[in-house]
Protein backbone atom coordinates (compact mmCIF):
# COMPACT_ATOMS: atom_id res chain seq x y z
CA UNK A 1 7.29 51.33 -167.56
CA UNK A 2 6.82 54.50 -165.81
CA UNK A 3 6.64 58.01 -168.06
CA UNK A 4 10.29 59.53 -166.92
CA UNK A 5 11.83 56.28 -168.41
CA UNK A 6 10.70 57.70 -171.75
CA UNK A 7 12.88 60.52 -173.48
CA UNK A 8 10.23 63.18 -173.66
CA UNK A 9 10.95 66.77 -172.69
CA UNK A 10 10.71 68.42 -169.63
CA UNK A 11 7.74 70.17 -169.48
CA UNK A 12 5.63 67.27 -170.91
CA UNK A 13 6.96 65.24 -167.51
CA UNK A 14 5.64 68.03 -165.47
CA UNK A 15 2.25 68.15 -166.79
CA UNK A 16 2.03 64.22 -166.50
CA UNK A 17 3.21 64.18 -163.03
CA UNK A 18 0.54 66.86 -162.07
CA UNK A 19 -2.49 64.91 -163.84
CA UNK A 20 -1.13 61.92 -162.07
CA UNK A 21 0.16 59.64 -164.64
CA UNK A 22 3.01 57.35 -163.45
CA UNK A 23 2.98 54.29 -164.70
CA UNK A 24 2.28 53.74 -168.71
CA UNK A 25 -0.48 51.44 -169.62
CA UNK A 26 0.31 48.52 -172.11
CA UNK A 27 -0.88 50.30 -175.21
CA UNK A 28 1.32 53.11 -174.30
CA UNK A 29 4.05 51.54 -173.41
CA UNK A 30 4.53 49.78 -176.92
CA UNK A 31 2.96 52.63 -179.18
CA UNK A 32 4.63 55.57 -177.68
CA UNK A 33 8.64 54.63 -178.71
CA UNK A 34 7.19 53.80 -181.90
CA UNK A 35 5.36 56.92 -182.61
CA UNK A 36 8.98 58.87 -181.17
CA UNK A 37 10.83 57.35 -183.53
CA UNK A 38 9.06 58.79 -186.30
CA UNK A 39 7.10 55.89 -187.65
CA UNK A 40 3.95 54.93 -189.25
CA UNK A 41 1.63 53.28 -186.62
CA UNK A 42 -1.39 51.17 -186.43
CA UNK A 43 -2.16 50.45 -182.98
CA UNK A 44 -4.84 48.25 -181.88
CA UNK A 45 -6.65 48.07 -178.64
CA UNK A 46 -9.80 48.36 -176.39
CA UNK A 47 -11.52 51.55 -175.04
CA UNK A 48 -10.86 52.66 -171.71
CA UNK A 49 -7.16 51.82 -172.30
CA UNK A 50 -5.43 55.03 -172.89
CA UNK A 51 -5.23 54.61 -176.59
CA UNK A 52 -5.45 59.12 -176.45
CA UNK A 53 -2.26 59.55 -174.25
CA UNK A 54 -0.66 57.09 -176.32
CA UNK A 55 -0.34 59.65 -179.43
CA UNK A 56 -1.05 62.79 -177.78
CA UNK A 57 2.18 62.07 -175.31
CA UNK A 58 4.34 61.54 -178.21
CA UNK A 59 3.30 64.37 -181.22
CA UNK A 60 3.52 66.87 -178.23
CA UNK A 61 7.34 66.28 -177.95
CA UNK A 62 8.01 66.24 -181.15
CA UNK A 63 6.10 69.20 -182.06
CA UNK A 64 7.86 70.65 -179.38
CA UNK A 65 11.74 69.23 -179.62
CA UNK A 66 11.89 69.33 -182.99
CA UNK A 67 10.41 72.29 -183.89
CA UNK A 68 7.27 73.05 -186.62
CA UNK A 69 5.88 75.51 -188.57
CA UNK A 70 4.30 79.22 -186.58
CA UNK A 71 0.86 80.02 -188.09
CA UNK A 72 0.55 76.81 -189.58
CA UNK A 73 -1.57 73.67 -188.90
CA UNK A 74 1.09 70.94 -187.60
CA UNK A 75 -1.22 67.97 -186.79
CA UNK A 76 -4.76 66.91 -187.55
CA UNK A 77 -6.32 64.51 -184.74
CA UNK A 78 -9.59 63.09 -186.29
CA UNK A 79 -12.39 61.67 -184.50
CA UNK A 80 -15.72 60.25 -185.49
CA UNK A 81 -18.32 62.14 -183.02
CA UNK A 82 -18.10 65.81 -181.28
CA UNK A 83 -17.85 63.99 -177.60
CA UNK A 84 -14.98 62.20 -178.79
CA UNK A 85 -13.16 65.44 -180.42
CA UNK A 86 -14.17 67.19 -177.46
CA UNK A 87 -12.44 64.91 -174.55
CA UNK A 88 -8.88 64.39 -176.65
CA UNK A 89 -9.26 68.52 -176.83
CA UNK A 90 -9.50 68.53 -173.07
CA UNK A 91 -6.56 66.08 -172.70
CA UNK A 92 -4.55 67.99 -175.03
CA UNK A 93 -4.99 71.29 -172.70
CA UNK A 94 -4.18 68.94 -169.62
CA UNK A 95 -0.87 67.38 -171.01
CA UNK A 96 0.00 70.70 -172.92
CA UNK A 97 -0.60 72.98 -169.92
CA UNK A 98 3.35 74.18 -169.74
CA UNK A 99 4.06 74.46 -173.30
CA UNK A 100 2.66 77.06 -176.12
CA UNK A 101 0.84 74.77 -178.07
CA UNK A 102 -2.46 76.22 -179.70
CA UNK A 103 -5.81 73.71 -180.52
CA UNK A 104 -9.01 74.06 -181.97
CA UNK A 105 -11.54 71.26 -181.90
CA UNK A 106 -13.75 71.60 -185.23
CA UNK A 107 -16.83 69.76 -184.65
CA UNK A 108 -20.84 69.87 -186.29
CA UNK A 109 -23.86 70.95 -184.34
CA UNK A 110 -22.80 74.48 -183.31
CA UNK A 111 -24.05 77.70 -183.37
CA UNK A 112 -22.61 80.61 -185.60
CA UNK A 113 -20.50 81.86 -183.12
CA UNK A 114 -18.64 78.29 -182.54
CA UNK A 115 -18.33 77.97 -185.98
CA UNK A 116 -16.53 81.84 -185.93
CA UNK A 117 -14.25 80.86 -183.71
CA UNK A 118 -13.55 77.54 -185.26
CA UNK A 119 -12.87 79.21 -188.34
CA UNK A 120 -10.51 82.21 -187.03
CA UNK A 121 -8.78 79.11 -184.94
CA UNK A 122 -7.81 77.64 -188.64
CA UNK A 123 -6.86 80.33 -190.45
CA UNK A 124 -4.75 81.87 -187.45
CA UNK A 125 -2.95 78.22 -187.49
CA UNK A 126 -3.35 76.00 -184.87
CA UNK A 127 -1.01 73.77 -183.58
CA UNK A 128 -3.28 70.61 -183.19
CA UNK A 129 -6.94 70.52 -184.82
CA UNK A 130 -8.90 67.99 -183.60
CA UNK A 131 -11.85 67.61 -185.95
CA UNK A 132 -15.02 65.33 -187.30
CA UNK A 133 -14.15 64.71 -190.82
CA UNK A 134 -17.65 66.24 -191.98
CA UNK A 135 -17.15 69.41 -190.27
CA UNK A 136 -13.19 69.81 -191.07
CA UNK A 137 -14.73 69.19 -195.20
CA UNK A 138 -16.92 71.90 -194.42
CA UNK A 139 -14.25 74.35 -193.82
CA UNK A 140 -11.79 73.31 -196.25
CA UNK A 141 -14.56 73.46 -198.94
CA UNK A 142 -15.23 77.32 -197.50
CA UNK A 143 -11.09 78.00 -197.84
CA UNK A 144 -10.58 78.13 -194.12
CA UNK A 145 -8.01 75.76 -193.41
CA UNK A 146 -4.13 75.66 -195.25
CA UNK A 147 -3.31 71.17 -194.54
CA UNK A 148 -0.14 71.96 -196.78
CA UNK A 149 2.22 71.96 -194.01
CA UNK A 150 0.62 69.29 -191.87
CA UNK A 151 3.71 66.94 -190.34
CA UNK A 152 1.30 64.17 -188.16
CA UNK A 153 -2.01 62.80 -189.03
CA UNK A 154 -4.11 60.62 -186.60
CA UNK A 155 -7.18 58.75 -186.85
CA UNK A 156 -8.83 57.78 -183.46
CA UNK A 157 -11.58 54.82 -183.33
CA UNK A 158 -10.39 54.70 -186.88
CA UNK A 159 -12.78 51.54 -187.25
CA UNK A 160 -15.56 53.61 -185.56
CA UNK A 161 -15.13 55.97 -187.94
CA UNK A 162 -15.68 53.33 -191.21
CA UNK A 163 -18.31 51.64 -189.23
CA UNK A 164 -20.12 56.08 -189.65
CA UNK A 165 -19.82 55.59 -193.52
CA UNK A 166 -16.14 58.00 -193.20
CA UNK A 167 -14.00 56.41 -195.42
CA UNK A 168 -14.59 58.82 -198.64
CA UNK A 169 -14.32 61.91 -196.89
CA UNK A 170 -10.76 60.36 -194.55
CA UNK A 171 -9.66 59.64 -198.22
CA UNK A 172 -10.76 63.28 -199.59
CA UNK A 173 -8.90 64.57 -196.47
CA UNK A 174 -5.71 62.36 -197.18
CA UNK A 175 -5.61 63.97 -200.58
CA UNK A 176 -4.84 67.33 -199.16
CA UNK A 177 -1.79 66.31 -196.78
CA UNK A 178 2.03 66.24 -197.73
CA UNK A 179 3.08 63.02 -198.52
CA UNK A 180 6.34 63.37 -196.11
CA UNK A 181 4.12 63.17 -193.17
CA UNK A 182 3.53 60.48 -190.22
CA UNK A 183 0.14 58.98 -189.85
CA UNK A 184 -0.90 56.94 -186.82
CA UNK A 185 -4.25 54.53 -186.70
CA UNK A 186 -5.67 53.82 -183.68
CA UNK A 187 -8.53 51.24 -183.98
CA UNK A 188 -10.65 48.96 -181.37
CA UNK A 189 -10.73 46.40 -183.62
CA UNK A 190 -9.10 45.03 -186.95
CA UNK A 191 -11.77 44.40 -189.70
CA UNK A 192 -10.64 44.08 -193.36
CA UNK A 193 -11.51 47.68 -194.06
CA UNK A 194 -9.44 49.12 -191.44
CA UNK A 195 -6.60 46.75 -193.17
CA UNK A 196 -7.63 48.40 -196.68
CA UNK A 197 -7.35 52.11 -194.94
CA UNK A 198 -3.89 51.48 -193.83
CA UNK A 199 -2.59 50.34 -196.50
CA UNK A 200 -3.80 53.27 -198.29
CA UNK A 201 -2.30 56.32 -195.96
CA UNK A 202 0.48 54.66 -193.98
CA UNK A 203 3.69 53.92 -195.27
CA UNK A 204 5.37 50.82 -194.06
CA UNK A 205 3.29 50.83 -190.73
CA UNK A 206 4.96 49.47 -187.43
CA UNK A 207 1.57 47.21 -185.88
CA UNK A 208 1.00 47.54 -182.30
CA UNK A 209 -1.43 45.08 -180.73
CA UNK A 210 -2.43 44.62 -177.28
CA UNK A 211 -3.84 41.19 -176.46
CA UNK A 212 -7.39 40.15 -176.85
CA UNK A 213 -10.13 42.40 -175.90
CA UNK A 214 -11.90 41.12 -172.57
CA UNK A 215 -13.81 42.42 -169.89
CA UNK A 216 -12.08 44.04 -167.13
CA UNK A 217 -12.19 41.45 -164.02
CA UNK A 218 -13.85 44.10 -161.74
CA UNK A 219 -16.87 43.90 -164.25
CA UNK A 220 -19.70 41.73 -162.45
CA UNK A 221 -20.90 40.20 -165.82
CA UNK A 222 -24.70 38.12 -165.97
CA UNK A 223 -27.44 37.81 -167.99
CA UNK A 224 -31.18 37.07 -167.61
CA UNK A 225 -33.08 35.19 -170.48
CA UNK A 226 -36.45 36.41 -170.74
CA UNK A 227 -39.04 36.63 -173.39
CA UNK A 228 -39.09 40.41 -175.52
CA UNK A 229 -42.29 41.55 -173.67
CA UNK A 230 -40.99 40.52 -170.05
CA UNK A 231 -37.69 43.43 -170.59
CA UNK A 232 -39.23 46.20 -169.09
CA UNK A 233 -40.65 44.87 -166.11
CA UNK A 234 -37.03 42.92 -165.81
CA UNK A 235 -35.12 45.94 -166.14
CA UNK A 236 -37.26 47.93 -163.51
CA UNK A 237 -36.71 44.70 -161.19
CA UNK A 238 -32.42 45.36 -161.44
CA UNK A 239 -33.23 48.88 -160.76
CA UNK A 240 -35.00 48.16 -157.47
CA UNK A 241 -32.45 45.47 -156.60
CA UNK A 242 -29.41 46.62 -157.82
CA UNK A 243 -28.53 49.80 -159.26
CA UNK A 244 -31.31 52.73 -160.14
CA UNK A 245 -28.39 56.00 -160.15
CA UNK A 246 -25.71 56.16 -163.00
CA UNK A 247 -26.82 53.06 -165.16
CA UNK A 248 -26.42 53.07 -169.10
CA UNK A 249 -28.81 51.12 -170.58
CA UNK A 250 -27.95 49.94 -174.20
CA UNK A 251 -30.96 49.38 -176.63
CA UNK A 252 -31.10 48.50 -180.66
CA UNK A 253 -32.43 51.12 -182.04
CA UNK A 254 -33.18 54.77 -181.67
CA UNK A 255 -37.09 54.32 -181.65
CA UNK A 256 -37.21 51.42 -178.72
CA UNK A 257 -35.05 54.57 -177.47
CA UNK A 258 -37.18 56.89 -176.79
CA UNK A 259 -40.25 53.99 -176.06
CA UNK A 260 -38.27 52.95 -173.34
CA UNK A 261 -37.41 56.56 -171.98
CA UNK A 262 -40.88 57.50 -171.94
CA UNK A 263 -42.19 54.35 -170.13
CA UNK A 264 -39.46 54.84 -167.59
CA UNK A 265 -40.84 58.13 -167.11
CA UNK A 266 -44.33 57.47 -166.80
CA UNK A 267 -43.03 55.33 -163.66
CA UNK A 268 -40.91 58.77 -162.48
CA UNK A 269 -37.42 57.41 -162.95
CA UNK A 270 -34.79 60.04 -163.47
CA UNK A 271 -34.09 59.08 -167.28
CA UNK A 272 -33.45 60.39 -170.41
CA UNK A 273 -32.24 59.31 -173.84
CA UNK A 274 -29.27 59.43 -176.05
CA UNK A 275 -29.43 58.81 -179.83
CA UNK A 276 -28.35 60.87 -183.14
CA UNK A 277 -31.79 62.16 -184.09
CA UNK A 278 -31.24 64.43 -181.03
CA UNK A 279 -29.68 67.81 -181.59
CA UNK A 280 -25.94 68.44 -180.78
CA UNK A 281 -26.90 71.13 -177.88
CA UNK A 282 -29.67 68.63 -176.33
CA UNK A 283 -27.02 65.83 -176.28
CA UNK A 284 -24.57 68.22 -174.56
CA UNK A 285 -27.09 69.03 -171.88
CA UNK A 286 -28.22 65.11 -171.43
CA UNK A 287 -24.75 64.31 -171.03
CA UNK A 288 -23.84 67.21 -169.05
CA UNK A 289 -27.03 66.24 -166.69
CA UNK A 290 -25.82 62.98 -166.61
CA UNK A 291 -22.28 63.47 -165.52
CA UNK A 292 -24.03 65.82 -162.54
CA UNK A 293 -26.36 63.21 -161.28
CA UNK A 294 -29.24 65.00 -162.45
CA UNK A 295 -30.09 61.83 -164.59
CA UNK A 296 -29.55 58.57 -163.20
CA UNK A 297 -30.57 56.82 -165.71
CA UNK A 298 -29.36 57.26 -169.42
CA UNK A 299 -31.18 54.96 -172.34
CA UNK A 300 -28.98 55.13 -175.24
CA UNK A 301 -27.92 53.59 -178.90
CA UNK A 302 -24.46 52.55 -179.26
CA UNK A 303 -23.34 56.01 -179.64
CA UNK A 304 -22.26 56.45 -176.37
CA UNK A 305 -20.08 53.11 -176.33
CA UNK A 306 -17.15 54.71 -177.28
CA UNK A 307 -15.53 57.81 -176.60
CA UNK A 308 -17.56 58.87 -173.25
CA UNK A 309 -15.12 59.61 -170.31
CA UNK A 310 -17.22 58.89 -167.36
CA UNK A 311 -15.61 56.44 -164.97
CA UNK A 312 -17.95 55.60 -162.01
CA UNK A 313 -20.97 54.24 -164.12
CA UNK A 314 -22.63 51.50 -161.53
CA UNK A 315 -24.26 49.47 -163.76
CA UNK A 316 -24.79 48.92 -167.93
CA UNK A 317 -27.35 46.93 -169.28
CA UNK A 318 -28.14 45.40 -172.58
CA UNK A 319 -31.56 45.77 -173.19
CA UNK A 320 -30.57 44.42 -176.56
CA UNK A 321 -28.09 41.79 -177.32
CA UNK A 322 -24.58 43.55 -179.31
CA UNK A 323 -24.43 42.31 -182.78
CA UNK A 324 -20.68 42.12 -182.58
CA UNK A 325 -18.61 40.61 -179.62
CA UNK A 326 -16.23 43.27 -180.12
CA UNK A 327 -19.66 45.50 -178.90
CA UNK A 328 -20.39 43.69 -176.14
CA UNK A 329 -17.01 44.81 -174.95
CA UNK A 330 -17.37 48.21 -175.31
CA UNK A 331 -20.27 48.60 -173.98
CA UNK A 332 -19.87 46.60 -170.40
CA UNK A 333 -16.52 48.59 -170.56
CA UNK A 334 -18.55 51.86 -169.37
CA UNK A 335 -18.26 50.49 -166.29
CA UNK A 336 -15.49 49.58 -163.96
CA UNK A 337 -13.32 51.84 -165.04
CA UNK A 338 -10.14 53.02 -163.49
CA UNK A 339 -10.02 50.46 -161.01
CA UNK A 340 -13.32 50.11 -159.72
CA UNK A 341 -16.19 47.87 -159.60
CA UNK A 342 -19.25 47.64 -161.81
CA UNK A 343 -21.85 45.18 -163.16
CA UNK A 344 -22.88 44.39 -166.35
CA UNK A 345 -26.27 42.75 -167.68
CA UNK A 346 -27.34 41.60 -170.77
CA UNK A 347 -31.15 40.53 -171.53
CA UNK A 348 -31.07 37.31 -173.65
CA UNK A 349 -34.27 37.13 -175.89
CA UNK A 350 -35.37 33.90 -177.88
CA UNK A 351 -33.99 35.38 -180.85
CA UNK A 352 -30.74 36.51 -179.28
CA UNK A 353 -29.85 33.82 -177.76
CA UNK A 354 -27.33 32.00 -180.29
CA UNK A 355 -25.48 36.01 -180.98
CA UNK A 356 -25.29 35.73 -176.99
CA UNK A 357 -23.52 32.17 -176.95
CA UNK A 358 -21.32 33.78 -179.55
CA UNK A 359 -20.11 36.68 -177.24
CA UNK A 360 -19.71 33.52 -174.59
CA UNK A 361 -17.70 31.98 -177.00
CA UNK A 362 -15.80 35.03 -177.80
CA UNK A 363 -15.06 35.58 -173.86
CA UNK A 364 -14.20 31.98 -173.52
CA UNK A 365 -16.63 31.52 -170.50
CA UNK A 366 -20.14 31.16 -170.11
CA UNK A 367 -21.60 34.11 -168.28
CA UNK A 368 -23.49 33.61 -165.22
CA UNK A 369 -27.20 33.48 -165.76
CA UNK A 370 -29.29 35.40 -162.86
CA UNK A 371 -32.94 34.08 -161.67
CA UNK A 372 -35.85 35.83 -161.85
CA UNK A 373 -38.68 36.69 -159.15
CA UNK A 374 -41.67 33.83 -159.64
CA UNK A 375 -43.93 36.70 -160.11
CA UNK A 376 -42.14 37.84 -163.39
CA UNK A 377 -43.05 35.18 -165.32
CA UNK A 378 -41.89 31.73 -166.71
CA UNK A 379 -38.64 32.41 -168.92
CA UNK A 380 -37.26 30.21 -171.96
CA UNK A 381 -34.99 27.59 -172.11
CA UNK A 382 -31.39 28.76 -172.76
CA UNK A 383 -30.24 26.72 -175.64
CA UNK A 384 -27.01 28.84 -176.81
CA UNK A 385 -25.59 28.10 -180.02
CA UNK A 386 -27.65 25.57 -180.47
CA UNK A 387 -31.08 27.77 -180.40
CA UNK A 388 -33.03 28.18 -183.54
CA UNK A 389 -32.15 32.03 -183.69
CA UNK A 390 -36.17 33.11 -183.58
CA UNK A 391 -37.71 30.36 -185.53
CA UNK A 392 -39.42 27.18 -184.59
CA UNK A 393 -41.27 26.47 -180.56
CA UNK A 394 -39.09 28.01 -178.13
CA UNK A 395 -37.99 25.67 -175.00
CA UNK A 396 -40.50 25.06 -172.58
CA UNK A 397 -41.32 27.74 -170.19
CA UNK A 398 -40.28 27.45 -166.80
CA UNK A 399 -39.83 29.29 -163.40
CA UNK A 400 -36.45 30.18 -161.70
CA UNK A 401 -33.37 28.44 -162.36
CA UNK A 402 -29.63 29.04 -161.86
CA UNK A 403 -26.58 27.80 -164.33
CA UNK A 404 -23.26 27.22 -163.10
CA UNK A 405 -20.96 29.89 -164.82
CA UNK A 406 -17.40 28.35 -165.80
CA UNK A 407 -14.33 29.10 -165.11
CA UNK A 408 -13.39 32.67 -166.01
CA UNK A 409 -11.16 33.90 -168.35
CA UNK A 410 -8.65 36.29 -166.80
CA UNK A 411 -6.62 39.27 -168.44
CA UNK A 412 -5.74 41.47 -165.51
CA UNK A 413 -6.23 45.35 -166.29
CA UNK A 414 -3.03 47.50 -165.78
CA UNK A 415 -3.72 49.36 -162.73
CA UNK A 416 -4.52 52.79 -164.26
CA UNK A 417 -6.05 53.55 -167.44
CA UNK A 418 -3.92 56.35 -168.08
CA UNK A 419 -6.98 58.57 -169.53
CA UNK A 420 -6.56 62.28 -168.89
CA UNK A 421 -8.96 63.79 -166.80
CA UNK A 422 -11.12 66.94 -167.96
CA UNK A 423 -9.09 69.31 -165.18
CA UNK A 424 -5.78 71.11 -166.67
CA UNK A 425 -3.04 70.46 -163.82
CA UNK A 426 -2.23 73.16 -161.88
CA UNK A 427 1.00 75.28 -161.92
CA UNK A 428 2.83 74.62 -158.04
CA UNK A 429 5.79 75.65 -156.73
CA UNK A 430 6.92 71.63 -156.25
CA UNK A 431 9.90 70.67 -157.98
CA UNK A 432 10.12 66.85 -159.35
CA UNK A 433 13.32 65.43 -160.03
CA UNK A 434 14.16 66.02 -163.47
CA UNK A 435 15.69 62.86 -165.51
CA UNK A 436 18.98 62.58 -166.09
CA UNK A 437 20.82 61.68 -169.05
CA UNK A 438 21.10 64.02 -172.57
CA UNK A 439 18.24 64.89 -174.54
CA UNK A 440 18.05 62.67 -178.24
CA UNK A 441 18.69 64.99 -180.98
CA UNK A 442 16.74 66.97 -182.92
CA UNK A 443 16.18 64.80 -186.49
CA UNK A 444 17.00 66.75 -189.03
CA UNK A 445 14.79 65.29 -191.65
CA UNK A 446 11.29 65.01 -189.84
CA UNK A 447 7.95 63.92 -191.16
């Protein structure tokens, strides 16, 4: 389905056809009627697949056709980290750009004069906050912010969010909205909890699902089995033989962090580190290096799995196995975006080795295992599910050896992601055919 075949208003088409979005991607194509119509929504599916276009699109038009409240807040976007709240703020501008529709993006880790602003944004009225739920508590506890008249509510990476330990303050949040309101859930993944959420803020929800989570096909996905002590020297090897500029490399915890980061160092890689015990303003500058090329090489906790627009990542690795499957997707998903081609490898200790087989399972193929240089070292015996997790002899060491993958699953990407770029389109003197047929009318009871 292309975006003029929806009913949205004119000015809305022109800033997607100047940003370049033509054809809708699955999630958008199934959640945006719904969310026109006025419904409750809970929309499931994968990063990278233009879940932010897919309720941005459609609470611009109506905030626009049907009219809201001046000098009030109209809709809350929430988000669980500052990058996140920051990127749907950019896309907002972008798909905004023709139409006078105020934001403010209330976020943590700023200085006083951030926080100003932030605050004269609220109380002048904006249009669309986009806000972490800590730092929009903050403010309503201080009396800055008026939710009274608030007609849309949205939760992005909604199970993100719960994962963060969010749910009281969502719920504290919730308690200060009008009930005649429409709420929309966004989520990765469906867990119980996110199940217990929506039951308590949406009223009879439409569910939109888009089929199971995989890999896109242009991800080049292998793993190496190795023993814990042999994962630096292995990881230096794949940055000497395949990628060593714009590589994410995944790890545990935020100690073996910044262990890693300084051993990569001490062998004068461009690297840094990403984790939360790093102040907001240093994370800004990491990523901002990042995105520049000054850094070619970012270590990082999962907090950069979701909610990071950078689309020509080369190469992430797993320096620890995901706990979830539904993590292993997200994170080989920061590459091979929009199109292109990436690789993706995971490092299978002894201990990780039956979680691994359980990703396998989860992909419904068994990834392709890569050999290792003789003078690396003797590596265990994969033994997948049936590996004793840790405990007991491991299999006998031995040198190089190559598994035949199977056959691969196959879910073929839509051909754009959709996701708005950080650049505003620019006004032109071009004139694209406007659609034809009469606009819907206004409803005259909205929520």
């Amino acid at each position: 389905m292309k975006f003029e075949d929806l009913d949205l208003c004119d000015e809305l088409l022109d800033a997607l056809y100047d940003m370049h979005f033509d054809e809708c991607t699955p999630i958008q194509e199934m959640a945006i009627p719904v969310a026109l119509e006025g419904n409750d929504m809970i929309a499931v599916a994968q990063t990278g697949t233009g879940k932010t276009a897919a309720y941005l699109i459609p609470v611009i038009d109506r905030l626009m056709s049907m009219g809201a409240p001046e000098d009030a807040v109209n809709c809350i976007v929430m988000a669980p980290t500052r990058e996140l709240a920051q990127q749907i703020d950019r896309q907002l501008q972008g798909f905004s750009y023709f139409m006078p529709l105020s934001s403010v993006a209330i976020y943590g880790g700023t200085d006083g004069v951030t926080f100003a602003q932030q605050q004269r944004g609220l109380k002048m009225g904006a249009d669309v906050v986009i806000a972490t739920p800590g730092r929009l508590i903050a403010h309503m506890q201080m009396g800055n912010v008026d939710l009274s008249k608030v007609s849309y509510f949205i939760l992005d990476e909604a199970d993100r969010m719960l994962d963060m330990g969010f749910y009281d303050d969502i719920m504290q949040i919730v308690t200060k909205l009008p009930r005649e309101r429409q709420t929309l859930m966004f989520s990765a993944t469906m867990p119980p909890k996110i199940k217990q959420l929506a039951k308590a803020i949406l009223n009879k929800p439409v569910e939109v699902k888009t089929a199971v989570s995989k890999p896109a096909d242009g991800i080049d996905q292998s793993a190496i089995i190795c023993y814990e002590e042999q994962k630096p020297a292995v990881l230096k090897h794949l940055f000497t033989t395949c990628h060593s500029k714009r590589v994410i490399v995944f790890v545990a915890s935020k100690s073996k962090v910044k262990d890693l980061t300084r051993e990569l160092r001490r062998g004068h890689w461009k690297v840094d580190e990403m984790h939360s015990d790093l102040e907001q303003q240093r994370r800004d500058d990491v990523m901002l290096d990042f995105r520049a090329g000054k850094i070619d090489i970012l270590i990082a906790t999962d907090i950069v799995a979701r909610g990071i627009d950078i689309d020509d990542i080369s190469m992430v690795v797993n320096y620890d196995v995901p706990r979830e499957a539904e993590d292993y997707v997200h994170r080989v998903g920061r590459t091979a975006r929009a199109g292109t081609d990436g690789k993706a490898v995971t490092l299978v200790g002894p201990r990780d080795q039956r979680a691994f087989a359980m990703i396998e399972k989860f992909l419904m193929t068994e990834v392709r295992k890569e050999d290792l240089p003789a003078e690396l070292g003797n590596t265990p015996a994969y033994n997948g599910d049936k590996g004793q997790g840790g405990r007991g002899k491991h299999g006998a060491g031995r040198g190089p050896r190559r598994q035949k993958s199977g056959q691969k699953h196959s879910d073929k990407p839509s051909q754009s992601t959709g996701e708005a770029t950080a650049d505003t389109p620019k006004k032109n003197n071009h004139h694209r055919r406007r659609r034809r047929g009469p606009r819907r009318k206004p409803d005259t009871n909205p929520q």
